[in-house]
C-alpha atoms as a PDB file:
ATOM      1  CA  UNK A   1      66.691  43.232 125.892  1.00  0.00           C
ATOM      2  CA  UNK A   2      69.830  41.130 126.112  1.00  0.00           C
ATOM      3  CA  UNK A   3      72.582  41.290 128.855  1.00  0.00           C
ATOM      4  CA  UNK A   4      75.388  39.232 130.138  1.00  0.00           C
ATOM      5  CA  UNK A   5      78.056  39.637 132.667  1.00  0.00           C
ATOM      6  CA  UNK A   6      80.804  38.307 133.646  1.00  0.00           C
ATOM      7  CA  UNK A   7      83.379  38.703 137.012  1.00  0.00           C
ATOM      8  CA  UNK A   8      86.970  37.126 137.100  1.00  0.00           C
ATOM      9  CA  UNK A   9      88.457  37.698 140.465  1.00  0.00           C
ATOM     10  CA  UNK A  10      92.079  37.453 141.675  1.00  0.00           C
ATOM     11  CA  UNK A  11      93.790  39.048 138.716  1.00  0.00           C
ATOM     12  CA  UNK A  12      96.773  40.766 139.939  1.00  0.00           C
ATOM     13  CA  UNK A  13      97.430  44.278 137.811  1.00  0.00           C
ATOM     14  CA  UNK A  14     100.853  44.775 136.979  1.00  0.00           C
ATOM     15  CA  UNK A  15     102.926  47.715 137.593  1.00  0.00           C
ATOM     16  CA  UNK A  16     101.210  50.819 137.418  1.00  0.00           C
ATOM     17  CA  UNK A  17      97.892  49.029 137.762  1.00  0.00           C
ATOM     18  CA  UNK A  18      94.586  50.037 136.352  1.00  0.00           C
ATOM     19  CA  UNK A  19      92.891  53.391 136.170  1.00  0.00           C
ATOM     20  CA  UNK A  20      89.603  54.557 137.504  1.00  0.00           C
ATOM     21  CA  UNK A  21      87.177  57.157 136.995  1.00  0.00           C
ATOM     22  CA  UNK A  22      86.714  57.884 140.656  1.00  0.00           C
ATOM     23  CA  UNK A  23      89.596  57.400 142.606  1.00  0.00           C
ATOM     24  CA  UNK A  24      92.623  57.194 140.014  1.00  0.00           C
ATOM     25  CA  UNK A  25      94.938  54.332 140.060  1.00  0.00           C
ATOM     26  CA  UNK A  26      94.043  51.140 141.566  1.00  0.00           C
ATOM     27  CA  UNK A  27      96.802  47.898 142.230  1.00  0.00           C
ATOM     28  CA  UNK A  28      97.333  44.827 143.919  1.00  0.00           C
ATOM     29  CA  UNK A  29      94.309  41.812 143.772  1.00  0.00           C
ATOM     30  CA  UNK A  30      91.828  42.954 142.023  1.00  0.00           C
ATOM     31  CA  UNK A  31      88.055  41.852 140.565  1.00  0.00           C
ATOM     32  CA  UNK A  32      87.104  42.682 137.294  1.00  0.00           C
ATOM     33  CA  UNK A  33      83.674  43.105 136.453  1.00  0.00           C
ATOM     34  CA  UNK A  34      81.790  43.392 132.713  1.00  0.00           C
ATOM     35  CA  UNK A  35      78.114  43.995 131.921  1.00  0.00           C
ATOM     36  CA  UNK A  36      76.762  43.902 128.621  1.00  0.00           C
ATOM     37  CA  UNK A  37      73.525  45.383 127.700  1.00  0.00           C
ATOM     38  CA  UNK A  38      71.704  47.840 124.988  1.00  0.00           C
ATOM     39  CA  UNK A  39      74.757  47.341 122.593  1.00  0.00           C
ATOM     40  CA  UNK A  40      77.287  48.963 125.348  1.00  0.00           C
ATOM     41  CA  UNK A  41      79.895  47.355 127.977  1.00  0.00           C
ATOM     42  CA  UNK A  42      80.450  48.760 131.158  1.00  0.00           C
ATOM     43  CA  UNK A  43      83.426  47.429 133.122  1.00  0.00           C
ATOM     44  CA  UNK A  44      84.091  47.816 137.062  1.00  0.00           C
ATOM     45  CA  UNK A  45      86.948  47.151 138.970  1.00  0.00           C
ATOM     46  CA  UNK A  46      86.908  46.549 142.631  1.00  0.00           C
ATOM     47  CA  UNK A  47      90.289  45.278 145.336  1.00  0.00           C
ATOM     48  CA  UNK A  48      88.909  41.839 145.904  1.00  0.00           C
ATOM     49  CA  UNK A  49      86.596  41.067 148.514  1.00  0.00           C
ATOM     50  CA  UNK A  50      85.470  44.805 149.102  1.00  0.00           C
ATOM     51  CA  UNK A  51      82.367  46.165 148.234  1.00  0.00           C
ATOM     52  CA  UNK A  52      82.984  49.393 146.512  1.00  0.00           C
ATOM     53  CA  UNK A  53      83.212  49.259 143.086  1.00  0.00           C
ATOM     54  CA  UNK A  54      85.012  51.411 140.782  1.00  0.00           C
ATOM     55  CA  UNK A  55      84.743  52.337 136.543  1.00  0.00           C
ATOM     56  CA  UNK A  56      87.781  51.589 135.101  1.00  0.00           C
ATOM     57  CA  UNK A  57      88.394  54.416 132.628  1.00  0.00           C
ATOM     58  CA  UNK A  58      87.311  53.989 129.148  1.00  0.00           C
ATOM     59  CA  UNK A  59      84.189  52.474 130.225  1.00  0.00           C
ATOM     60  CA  UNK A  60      81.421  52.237 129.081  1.00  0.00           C
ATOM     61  CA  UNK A  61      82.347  51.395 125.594  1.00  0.00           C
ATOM     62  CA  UNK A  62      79.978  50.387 122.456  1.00  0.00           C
ATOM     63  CA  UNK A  63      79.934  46.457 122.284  1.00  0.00           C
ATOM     64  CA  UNK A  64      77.524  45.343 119.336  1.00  0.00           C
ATOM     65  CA  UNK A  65      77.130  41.583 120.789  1.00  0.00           C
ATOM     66  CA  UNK A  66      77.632  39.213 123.434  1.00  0.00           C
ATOM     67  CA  UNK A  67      80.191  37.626 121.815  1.00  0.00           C
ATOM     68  CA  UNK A  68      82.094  40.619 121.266  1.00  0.00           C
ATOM     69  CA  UNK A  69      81.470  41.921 125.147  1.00  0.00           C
ATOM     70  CA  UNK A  70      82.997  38.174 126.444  1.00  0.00           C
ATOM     71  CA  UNK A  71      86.134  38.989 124.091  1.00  0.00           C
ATOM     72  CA  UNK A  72      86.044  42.168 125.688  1.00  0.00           C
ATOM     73  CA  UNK A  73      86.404  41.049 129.312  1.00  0.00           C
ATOM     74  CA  UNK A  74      89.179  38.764 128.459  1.00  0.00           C
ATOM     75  CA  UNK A  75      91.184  41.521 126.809  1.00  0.00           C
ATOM     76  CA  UNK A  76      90.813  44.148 129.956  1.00  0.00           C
ATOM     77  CA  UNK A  77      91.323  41.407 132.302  1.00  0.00           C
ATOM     78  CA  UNK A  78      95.001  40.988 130.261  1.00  0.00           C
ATOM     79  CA  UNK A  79      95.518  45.051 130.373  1.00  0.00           C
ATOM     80  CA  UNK A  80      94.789  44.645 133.989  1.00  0.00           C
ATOM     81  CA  UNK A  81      97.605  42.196 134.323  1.00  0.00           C
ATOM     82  CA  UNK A  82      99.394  44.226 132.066  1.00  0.00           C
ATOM     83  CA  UNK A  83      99.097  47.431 134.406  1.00  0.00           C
ATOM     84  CA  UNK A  84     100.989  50.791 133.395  1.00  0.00           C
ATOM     85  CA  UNK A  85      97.439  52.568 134.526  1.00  0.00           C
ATOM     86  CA  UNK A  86      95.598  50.347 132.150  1.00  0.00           C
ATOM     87  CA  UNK A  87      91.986  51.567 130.615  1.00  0.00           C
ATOM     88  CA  UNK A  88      89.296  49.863 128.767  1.00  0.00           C
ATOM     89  CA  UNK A  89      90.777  48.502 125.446  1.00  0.00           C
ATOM     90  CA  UNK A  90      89.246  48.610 122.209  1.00  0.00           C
ATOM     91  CA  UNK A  91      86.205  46.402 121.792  1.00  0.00           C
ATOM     92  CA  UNK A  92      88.084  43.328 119.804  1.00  0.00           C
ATOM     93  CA  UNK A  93      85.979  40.970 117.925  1.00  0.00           C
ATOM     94  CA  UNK A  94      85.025  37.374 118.972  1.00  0.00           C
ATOM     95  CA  UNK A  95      86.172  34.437 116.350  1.00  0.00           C
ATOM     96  CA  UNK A  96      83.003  33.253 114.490  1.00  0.00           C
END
């Protein structure tokens, strides 16, 4: 089975941050976390430099390639920095 991952940290949400499954909204400096694998994404969100991790609503999401999950991390990392309780975006497609 394929997988891929991939972390950006220091991305600042903007107002009204990002929202989480398990404790509602998060803000401030964040790390944003994506795993692909078995045609799904799963993204995480964490304060940077903690250790608990958090699912950022929306997630997991069907992702039908590692191209597509890449694309995908870019675009939450934007919603993050976005804010106004941002949630997993629809899965956009990579250019070919």
């Amino acid at each position: 089975m394929s997988w891929a991952s991939w972390t950006t940290t220091g991305v600042y949400s903007g107002r009204g941050g990002v929202l989480t499954d398990e404790v509602g909204v998060l803000t401030g400096d964040l790390t944003v976390h994506t795993t692909w694998a078995g045609g799904e994404a799963r993204v995480a969100v964490q304060y940077s430099g903690a250790s608990d991790w958090f699912t950022m609503s929306g997630s997991p999401t069907p992702c039908s390639s590692e191209d597509d999950s890449r694309a995908l991390h870019q675009a939450v990392v934007q919603a993050v920095e976005e804010g106004g309780g941002a949630t997993v975006p629809a899965v956009p497609h990579a250019a070919s």
